[in-house]
C-alpha atoms as a PDB file:
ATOM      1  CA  UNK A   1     -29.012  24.836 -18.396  1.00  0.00           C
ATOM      2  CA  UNK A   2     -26.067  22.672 -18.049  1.00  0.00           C
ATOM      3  CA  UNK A   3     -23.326  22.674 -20.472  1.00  0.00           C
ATOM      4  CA  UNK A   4     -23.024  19.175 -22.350  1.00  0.00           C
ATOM      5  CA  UNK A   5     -19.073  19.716 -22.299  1.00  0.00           C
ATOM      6  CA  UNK A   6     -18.723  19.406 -18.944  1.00  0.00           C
ATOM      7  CA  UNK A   7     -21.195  16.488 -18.615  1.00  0.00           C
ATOM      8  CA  UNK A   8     -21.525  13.117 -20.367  1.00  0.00           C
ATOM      9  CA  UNK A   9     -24.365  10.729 -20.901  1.00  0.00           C
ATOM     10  CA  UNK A  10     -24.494   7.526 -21.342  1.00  0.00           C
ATOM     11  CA  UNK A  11     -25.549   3.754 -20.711  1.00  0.00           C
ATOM     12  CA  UNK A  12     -24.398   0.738 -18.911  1.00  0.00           C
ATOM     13  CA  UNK A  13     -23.017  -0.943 -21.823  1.00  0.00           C
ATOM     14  CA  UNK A  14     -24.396  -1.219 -25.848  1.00  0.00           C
ATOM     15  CA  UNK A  15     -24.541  -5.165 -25.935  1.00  0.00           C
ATOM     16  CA  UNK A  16     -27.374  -6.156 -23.705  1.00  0.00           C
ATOM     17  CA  UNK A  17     -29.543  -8.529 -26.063  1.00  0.00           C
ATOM     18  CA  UNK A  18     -32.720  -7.079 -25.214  1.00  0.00           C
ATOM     19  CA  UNK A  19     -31.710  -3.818 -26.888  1.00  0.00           C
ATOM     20  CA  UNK A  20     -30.187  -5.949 -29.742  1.00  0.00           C
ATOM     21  CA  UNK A  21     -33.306  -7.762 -29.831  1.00  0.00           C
ATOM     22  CA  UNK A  22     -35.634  -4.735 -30.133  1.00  0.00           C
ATOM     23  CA  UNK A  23     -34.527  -4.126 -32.940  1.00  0.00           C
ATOM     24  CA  UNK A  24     -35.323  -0.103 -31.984  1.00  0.00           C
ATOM     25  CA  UNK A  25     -31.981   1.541 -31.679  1.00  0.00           C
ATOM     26  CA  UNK A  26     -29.294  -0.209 -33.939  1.00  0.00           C
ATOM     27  CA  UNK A  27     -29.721   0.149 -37.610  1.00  0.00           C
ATOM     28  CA  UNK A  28     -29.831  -3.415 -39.701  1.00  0.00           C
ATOM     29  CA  UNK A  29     -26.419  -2.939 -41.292  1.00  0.00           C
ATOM     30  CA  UNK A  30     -24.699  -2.615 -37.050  1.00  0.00           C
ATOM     31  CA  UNK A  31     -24.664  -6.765 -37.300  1.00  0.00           C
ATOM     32  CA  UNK A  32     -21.806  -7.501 -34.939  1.00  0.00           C
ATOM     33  CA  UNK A  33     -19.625  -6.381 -31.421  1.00  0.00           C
ATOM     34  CA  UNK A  34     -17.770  -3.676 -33.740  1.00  0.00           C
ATOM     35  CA  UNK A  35     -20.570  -2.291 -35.701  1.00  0.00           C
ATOM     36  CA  UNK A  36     -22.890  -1.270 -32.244  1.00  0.00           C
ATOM     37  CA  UNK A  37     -20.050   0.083 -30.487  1.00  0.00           C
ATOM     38  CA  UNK A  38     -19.350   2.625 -33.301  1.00  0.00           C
ATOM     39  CA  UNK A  39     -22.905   3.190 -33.822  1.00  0.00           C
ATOM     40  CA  UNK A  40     -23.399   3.747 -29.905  1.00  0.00           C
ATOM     41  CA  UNK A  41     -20.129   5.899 -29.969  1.00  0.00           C
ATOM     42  CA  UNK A  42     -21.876   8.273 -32.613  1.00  0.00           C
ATOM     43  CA  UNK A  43     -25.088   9.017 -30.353  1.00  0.00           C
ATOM     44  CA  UNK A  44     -23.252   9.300 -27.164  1.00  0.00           C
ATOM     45  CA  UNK A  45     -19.951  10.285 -25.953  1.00  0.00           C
ATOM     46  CA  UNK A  46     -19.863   7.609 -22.740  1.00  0.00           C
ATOM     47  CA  UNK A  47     -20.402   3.990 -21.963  1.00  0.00           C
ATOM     48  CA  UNK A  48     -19.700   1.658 -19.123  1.00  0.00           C
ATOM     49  CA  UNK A  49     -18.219  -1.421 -19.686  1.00  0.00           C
ATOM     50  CA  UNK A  50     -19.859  -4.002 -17.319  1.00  0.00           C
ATOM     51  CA  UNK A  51     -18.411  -7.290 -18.620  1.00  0.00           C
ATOM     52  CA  UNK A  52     -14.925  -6.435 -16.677  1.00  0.00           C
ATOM     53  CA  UNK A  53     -16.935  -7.340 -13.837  1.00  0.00           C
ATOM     54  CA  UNK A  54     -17.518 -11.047 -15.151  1.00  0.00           C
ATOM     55  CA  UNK A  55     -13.941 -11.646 -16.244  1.00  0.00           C
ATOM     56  CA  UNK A  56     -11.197  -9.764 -16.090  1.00  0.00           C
ATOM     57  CA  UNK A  57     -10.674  -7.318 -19.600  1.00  0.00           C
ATOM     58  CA  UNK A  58      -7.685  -8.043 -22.160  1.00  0.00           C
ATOM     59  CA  UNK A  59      -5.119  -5.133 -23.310  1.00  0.00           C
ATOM     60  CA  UNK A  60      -5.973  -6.390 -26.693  1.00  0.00           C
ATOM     61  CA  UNK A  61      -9.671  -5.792 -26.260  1.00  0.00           C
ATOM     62  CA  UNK A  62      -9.359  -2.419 -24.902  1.00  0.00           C
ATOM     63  CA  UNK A  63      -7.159  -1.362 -27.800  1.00  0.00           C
ATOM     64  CA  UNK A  64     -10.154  -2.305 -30.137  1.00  0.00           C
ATOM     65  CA  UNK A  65     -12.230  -0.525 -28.242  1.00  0.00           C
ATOM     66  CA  UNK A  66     -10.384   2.839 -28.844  1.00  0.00           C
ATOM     67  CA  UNK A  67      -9.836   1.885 -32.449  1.00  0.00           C
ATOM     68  CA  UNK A  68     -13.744   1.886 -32.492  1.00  0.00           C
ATOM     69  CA  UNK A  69     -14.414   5.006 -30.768  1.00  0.00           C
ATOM     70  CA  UNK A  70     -14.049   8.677 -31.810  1.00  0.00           C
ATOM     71  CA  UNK A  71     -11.101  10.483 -29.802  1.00  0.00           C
ATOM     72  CA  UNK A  72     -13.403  11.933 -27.428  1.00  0.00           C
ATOM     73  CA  UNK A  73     -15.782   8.692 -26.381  1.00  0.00           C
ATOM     74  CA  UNK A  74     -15.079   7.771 -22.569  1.00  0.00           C
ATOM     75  CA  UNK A  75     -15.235   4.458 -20.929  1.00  0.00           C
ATOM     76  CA  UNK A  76     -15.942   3.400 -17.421  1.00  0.00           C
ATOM     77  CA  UNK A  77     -15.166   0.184 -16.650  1.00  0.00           C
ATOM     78  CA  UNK A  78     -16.973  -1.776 -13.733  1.00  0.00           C
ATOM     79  CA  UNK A  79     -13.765  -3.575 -11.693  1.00  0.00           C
ATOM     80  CA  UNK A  80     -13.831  -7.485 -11.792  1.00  0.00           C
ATOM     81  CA  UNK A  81     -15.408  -9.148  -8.806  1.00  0.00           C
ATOM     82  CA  UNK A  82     -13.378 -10.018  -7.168  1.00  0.00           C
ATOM     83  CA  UNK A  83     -11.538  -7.037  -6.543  1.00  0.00           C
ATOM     84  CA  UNK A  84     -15.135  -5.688  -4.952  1.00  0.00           C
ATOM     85  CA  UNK A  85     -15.293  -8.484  -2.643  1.00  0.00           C
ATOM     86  CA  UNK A  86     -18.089 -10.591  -4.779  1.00  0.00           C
ATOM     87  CA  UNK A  87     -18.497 -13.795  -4.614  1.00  0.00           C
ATOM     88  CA  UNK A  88     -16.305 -14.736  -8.261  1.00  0.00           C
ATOM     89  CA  UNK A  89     -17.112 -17.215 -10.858  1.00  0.00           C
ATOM     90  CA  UNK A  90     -13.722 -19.721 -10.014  1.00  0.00           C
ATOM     91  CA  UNK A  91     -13.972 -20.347 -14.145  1.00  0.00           C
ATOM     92  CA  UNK A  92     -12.763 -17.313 -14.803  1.00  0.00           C
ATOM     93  CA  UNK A  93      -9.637 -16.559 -12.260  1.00  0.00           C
ATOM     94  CA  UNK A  94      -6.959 -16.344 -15.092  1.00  0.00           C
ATOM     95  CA  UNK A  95      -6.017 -20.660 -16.033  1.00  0.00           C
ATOM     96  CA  UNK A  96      -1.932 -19.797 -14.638  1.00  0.00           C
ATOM     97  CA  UNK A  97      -3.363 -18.583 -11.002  1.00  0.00           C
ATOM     98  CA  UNK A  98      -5.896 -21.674 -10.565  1.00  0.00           C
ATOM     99  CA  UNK A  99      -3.149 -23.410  -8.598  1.00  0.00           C
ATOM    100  CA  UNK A 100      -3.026 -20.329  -6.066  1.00  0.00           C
ATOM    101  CA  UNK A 101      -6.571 -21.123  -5.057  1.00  0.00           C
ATOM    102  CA  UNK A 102      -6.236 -22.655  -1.644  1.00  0.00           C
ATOM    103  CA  UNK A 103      -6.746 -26.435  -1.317  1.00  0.00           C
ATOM    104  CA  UNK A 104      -9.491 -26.277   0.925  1.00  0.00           C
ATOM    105  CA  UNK A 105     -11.783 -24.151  -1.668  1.00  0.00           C
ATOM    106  CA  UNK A 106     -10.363 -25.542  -4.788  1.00  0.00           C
ATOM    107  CA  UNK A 107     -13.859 -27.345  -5.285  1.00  0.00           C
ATOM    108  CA  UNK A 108     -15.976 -23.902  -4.725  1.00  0.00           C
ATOM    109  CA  UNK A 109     -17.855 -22.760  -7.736  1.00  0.00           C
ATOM    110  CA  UNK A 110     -17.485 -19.299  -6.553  1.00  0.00           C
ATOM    111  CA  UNK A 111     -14.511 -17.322  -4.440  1.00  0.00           C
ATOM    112  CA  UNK A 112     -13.541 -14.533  -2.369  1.00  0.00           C
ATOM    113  CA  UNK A 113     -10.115 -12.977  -1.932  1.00  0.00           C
ATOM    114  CA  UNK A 114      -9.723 -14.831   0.972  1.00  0.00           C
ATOM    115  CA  UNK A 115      -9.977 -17.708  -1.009  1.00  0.00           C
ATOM    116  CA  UNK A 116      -6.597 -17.360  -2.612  1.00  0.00           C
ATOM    117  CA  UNK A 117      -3.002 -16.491  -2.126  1.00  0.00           C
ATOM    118  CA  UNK A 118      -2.582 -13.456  -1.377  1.00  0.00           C
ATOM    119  CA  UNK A 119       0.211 -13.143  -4.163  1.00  0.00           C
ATOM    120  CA  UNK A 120      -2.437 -14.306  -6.395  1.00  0.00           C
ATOM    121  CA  UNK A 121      -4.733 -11.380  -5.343  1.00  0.00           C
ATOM    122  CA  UNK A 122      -1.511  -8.830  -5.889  1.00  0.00           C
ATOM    123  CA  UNK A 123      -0.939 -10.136  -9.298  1.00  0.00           C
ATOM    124  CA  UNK A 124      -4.985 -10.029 -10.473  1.00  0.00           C
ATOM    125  CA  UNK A 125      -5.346  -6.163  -9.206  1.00  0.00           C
ATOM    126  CA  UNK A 126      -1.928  -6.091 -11.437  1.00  0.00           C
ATOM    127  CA  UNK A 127      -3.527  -7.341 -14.369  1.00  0.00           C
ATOM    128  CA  UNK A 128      -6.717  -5.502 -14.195  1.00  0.00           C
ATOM    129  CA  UNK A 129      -4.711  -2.316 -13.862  1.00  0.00           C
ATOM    130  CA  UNK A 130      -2.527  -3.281 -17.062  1.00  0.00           C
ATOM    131  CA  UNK A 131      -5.374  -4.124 -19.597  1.00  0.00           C
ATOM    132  CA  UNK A 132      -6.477  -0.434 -19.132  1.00  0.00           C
ATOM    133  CA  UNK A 133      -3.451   0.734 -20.162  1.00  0.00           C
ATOM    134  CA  UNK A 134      -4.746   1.741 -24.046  1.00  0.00           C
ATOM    135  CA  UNK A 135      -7.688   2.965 -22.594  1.00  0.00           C
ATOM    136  CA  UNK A 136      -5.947   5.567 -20.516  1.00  0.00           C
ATOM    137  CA  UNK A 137      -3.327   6.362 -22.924  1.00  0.00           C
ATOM    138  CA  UNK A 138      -5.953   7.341 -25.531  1.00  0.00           C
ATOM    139  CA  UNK A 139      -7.742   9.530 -22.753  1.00  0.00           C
ATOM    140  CA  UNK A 140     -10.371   7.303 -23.057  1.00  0.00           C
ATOM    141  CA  UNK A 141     -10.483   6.108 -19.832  1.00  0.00           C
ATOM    142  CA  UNK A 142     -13.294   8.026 -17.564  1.00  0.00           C
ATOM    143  CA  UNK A 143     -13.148   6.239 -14.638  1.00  0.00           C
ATOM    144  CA  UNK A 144     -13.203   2.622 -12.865  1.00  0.00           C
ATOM    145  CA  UNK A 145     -16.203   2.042 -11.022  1.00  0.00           C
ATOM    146  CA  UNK A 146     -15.903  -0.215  -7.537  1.00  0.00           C
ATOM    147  CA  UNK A 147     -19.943  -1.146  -6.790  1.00  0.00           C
ATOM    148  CA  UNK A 148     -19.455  -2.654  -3.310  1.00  0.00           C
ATOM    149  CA  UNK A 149     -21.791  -5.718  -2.283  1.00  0.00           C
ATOM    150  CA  UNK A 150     -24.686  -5.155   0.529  1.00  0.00           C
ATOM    151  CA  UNK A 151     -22.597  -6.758   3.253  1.00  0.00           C
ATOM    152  CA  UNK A 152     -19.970  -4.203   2.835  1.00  0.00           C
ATOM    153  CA  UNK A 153     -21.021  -1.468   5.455  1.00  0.00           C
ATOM    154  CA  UNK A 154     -19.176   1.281   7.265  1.00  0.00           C
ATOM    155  CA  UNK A 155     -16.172  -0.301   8.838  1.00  0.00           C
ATOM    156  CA  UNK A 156     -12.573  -0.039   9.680  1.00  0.00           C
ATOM    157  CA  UNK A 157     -12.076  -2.809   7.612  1.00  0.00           C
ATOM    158  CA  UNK A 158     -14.009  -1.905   4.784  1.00  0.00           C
ATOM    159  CA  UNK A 159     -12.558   2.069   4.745  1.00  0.00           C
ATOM    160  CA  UNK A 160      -9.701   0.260   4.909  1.00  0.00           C
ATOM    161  CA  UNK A 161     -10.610  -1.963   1.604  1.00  0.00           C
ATOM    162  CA  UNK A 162     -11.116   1.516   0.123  1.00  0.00           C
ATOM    163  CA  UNK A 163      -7.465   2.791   0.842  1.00  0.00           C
ATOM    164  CA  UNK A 164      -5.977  -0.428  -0.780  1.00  0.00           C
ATOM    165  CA  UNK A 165      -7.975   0.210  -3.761  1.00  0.00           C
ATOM    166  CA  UNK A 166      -7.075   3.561  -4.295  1.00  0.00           C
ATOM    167  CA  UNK A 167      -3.367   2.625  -3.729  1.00  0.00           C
ATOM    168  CA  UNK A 168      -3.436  -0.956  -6.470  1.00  0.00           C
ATOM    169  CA  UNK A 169      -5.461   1.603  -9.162  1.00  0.00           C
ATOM    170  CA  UNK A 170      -3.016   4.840  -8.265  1.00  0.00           C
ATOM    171  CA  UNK A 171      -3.079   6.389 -11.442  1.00  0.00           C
ATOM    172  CA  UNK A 172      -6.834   6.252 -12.448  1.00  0.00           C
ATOM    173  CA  UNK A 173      -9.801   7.941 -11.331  1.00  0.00           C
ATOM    174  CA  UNK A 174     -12.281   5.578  -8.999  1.00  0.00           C
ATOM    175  CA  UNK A 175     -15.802   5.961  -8.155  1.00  0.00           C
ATOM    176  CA  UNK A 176     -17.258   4.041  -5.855  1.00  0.00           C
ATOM    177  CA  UNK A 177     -20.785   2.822  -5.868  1.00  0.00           C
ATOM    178  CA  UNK A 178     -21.903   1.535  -2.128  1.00  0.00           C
ATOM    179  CA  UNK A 179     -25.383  -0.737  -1.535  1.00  0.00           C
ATOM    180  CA  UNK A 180     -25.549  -0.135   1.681  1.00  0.00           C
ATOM    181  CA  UNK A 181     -27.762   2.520   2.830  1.00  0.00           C
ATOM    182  CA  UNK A 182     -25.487   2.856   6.623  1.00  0.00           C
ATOM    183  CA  UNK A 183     -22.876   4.529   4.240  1.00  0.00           C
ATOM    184  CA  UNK A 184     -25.520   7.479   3.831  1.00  0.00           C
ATOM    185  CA  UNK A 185     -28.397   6.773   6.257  1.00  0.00           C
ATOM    186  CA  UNK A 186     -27.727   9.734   9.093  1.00  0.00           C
ATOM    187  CA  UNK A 187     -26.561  13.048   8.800  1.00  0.00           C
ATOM    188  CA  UNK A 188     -24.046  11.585  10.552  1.00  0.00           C
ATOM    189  CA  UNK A 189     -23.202   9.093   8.344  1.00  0.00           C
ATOM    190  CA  UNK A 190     -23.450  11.212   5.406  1.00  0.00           C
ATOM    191  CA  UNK A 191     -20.570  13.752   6.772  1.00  0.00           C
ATOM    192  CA  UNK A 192     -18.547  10.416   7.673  1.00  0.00           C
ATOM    193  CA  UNK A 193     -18.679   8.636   4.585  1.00  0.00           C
ATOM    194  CA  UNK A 194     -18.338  11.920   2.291  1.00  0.00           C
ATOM    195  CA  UNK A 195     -15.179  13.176   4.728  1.00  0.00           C
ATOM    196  CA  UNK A 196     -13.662  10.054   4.184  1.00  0.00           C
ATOM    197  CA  UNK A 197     -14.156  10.102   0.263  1.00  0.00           C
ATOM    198  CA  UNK A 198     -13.239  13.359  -0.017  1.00  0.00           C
ATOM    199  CA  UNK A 199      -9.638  12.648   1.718  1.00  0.00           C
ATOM    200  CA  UNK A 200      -8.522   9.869  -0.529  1.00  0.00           C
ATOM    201  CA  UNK A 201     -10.197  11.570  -3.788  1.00  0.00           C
ATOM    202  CA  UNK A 202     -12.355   8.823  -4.141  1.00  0.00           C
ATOM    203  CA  UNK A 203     -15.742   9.950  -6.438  1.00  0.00           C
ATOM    204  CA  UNK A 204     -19.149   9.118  -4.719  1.00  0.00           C
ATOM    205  CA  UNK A 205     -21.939   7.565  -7.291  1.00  0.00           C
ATOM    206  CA  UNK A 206     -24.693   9.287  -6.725  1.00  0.00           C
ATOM    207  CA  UNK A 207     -27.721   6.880  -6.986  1.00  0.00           C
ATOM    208  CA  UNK A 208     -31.248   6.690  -8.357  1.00  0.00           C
ATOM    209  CA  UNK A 209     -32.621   3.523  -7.630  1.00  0.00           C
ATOM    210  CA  UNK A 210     -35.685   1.968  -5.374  1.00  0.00           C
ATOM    211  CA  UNK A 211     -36.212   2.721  -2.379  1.00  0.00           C
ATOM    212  CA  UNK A 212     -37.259   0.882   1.269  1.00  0.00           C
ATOM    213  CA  UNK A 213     -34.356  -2.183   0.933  1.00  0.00           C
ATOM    214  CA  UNK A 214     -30.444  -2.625   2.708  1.00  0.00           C
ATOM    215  CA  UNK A 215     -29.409  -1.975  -0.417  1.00  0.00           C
ATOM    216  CA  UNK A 216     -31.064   1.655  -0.965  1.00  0.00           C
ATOM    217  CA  UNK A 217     -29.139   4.621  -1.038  1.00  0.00           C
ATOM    218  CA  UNK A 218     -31.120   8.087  -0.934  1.00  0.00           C
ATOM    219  CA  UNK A 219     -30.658  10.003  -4.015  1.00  0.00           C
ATOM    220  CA  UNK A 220     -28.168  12.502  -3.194  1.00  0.00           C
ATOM    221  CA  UNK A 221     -26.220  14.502  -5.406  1.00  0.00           C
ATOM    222  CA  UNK A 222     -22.860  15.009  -3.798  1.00  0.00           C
ATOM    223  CA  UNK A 223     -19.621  15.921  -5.101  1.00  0.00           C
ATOM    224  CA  UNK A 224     -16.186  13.853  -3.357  1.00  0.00           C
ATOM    225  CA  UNK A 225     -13.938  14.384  -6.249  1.00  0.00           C
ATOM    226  CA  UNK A 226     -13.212  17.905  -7.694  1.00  0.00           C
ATOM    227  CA  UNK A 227     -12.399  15.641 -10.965  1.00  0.00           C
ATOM    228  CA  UNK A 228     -15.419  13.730 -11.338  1.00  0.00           C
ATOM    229  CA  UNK A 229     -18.792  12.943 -10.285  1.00  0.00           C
ATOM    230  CA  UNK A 230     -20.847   9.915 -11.455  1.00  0.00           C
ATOM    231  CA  UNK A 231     -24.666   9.406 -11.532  1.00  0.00           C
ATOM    232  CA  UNK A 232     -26.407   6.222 -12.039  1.00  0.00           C
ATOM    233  CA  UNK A 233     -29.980   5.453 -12.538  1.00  0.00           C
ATOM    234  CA  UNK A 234     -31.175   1.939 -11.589  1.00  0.00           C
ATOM    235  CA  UNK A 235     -34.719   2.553 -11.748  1.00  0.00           C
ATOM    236  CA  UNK A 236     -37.790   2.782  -9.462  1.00  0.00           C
ATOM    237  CA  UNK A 237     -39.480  -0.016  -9.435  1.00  0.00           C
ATOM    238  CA  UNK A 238     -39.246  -1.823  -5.689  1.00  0.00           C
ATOM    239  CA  UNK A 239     -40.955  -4.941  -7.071  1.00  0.00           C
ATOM    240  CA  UNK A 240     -38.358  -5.396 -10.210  1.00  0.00           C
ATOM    241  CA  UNK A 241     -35.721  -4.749  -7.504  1.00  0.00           C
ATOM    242  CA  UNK A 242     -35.984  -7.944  -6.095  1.00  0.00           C
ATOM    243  CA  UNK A 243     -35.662  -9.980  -8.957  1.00  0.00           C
ATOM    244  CA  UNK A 244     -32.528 -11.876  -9.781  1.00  0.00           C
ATOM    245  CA  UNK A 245     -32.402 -11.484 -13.695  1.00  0.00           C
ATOM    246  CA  UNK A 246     -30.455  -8.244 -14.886  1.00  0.00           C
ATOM    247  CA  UNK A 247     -33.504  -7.904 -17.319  1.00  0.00           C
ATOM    248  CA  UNK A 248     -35.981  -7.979 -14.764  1.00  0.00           C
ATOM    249  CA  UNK A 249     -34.514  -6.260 -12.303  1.00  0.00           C
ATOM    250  CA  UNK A 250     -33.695  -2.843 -14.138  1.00  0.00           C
ATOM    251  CA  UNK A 251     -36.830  -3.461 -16.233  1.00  0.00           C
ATOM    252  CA  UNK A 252     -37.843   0.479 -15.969  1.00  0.00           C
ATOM    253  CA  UNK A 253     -38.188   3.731 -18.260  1.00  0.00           C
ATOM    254  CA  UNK A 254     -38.248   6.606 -16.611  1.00  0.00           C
ATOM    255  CA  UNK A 255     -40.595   9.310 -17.436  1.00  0.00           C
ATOM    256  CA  UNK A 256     -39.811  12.918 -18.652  1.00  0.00           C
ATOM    257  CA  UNK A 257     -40.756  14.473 -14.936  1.00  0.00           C
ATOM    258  CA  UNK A 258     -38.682  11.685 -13.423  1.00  0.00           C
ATOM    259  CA  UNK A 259     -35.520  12.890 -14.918  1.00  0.00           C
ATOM    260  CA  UNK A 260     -36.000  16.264 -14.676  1.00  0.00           C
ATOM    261  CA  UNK A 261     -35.693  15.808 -11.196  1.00  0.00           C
ATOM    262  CA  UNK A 262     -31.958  15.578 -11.919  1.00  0.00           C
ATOM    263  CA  UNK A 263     -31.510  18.285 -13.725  1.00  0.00           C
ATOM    264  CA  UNK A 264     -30.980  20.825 -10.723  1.00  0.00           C
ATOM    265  CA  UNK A 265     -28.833  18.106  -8.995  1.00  0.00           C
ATOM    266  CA  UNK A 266     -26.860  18.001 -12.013  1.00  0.00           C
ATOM    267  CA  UNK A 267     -26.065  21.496 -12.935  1.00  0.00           C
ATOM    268  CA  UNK A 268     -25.041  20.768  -8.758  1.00  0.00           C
ATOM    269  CA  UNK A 269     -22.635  18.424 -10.163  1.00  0.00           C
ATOM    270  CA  UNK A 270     -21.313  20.075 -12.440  1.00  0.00           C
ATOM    271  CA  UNK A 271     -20.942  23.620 -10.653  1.00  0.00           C
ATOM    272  CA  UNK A 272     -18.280  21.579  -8.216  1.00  0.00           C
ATOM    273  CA  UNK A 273     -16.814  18.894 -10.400  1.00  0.00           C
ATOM    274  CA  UNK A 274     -14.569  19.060 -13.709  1.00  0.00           C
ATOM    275  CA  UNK A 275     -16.620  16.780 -15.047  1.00  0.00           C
ATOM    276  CA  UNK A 276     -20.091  14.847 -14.540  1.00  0.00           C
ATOM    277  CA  UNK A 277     -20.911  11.466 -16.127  1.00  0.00           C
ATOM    278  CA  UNK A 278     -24.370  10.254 -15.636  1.00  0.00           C
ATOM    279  CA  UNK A 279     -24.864   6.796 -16.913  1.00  0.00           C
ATOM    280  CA  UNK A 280     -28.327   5.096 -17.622  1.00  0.00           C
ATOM    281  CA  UNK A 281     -28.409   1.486 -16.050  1.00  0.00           C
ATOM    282  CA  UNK A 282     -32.131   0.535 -16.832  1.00  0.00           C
ATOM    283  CA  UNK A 283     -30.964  -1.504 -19.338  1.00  0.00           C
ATOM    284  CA  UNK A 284     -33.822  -3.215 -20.897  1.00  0.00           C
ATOM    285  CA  UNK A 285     -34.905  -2.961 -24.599  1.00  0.00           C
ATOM    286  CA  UNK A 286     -34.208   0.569 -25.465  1.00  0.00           C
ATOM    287  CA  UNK A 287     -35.165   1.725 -21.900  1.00  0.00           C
ATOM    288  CA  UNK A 288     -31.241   3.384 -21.031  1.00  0.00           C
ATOM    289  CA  UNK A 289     -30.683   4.608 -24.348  1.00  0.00           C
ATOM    290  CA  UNK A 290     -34.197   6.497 -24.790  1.00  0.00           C
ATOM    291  CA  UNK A 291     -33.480   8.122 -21.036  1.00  0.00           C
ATOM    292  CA  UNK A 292     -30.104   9.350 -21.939  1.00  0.00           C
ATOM    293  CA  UNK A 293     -31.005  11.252 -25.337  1.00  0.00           C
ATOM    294  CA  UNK A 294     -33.982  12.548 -22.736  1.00  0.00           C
ATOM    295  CA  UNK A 295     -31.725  13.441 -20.292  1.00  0.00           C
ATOM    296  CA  UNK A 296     -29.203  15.042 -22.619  1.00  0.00           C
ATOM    297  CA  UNK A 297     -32.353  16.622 -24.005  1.00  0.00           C
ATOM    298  CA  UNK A 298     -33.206  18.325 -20.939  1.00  0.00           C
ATOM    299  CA  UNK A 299     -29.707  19.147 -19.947  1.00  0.00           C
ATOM    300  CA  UNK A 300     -29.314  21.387 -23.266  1.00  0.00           C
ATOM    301  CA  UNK A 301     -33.136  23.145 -22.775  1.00  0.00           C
ATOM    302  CA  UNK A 302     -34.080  20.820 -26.089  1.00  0.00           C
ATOM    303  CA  UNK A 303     -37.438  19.683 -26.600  1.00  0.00           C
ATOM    304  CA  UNK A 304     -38.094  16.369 -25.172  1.00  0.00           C
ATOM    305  CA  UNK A 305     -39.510  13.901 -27.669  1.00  0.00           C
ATOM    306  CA  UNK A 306     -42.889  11.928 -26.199  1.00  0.00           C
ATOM    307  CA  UNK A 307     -42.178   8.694 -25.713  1.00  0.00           C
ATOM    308  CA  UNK A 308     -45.018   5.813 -24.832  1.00  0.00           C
ATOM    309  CA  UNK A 309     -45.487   4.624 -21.097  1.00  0.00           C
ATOM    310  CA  UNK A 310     -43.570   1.382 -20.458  1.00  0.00           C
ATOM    311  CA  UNK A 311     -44.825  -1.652 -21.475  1.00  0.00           C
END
């Protein structure tokens, strides 16, 4: 058995309307933003924050946020966009660096770094850094989690991507999340790609997630960090995969056997990291938040409760 000190579960955010909606896991009087998050804070001691990678966060938000949360809650937050090399919503670049987009893309709907002046890139890595700040000052800050597009594969350039990152976040702890499966695909590739994680102390999300597509990664449970690892668990269904809807896409509750399979990998995890954060991202209904009392369940030798086969 795995001791729960070492590793924390959670889910990929406590907002997602279909959870709200279900009307299963927040009780009536948890009405509002405020009310769920200290609700969610009391079941489980980590969350990801996946809006950051919509819009970049606000100081002033993340010192709410650790107002709401007990001292020992932990939040990874997904990096904005564009700092991942996404294609990026031009509504939300900050209104005062609208003017550094170049002239030629001004009328895009969506950018890439490229896309701007470079001093405009400098000073949005600057600000996303900066609105952490009460986050990691309370020790609440777990980790910030880079999930890299398809198209970034194993290249020069794109280790090279990696190095920057590490330098413009210096003084928090990263984890990246590739969707390529050439980062992992060989034996080869495998020693590469861990090697070169392992050098700039760069943590490796482990994946659970479909199978058979560019964007699947096998599920290996490797440790790249001797601070962290991260697990996260998309689901398994190939056909959901390919949907474009967040809701259908991670539409998927995994059953008891299913996440016992982690259990060994995670007591893996946890033998050669300080600390192990394994984050349900099936969010649908009460899908991620079932699966991560399981899977704290089974991490402590608890009984599991039954749940019914997805609908």
């Amino acid at each position: 058995m795995v001791e729960l000190e070492s590793v924390r579960v959670g889910t990929c955010g406590w907002t997602d309307p279909t959870l709200i909606k279900a009307g299963t896991f927040y009780p009536p009087g948890a009405s509002n933003a405020e009310e769920r998050l200290r609700y969610y804070a009391s079941q489980f001691p980590l969350v990801e924050v996946d809006a950051t990678y919509y819009a970049l966060p606000r100081e002033e938000q993340a010192g709410l946020w650790v107002e709401r949360t007990p001292p020992d809650f932990v939040f990874n937050v997904k990096a904005y966009s564009l700092l991942t090399q996404h294609p990026t919503m031009a509504k939300t670049i900050p209104t005062d660096l609208r003017e550094s987009i170049l002239p030629e893309h001004r009328d895009k709907q969506r950018l890439y770094p490229k896309h701007l002046a470079a001093e405009a890139v400098e000073e949005i890595w600057g600000r996303f850094a900066e609105a952490l700040l009460p986050l990691d000052s309370a020790g609440k800050l777990g980790a910030v989690l880079l999930q890299f597009p398809e198209w970034h594969v194993p290249s020069r350039a794109n280790r090279e991507y990696l190095q920057l990152a590490r330098e413009k976040l210096a003084d928090y702890r990263l984890c990246v999340e590739f969707r390529n499966r050439t980062w992992l695909a060989t034996e080869k590739d495998r020693d590469r790609t861990l090697g070169f994680l392992r050098e700039h102390e760069l943590a490796l999300v482990c994946v659970d997630m479909p199978q058979g597509f560019r964007s699947s990664l096998p599920p290996v449970a490797e440790v790249t960090s001797p601070d962290l690892a991260v697990v996260r668990f998309h689901g398994r269904d190939p056909k959901a995969w390919e949907k474009k809807t967040v809701s259908e896409r991670f539409r998927y509750r995994y059953d008891e056997d299913e996440l016992r399979e982690w259990v060994p990998k995670a007591e893996h995890l946890a033998d050669n990291a300080r600390e192990v954060h394994v984050l349900m991202n099936n969010c649908y209904q009460d899908y991620a938040v079932t699966n991560a009392q399981q899977f704290m369940d089974l991490l402590s030798g608890a009984e599991v409760p039954v749940v019914p086969p997805q609908s």
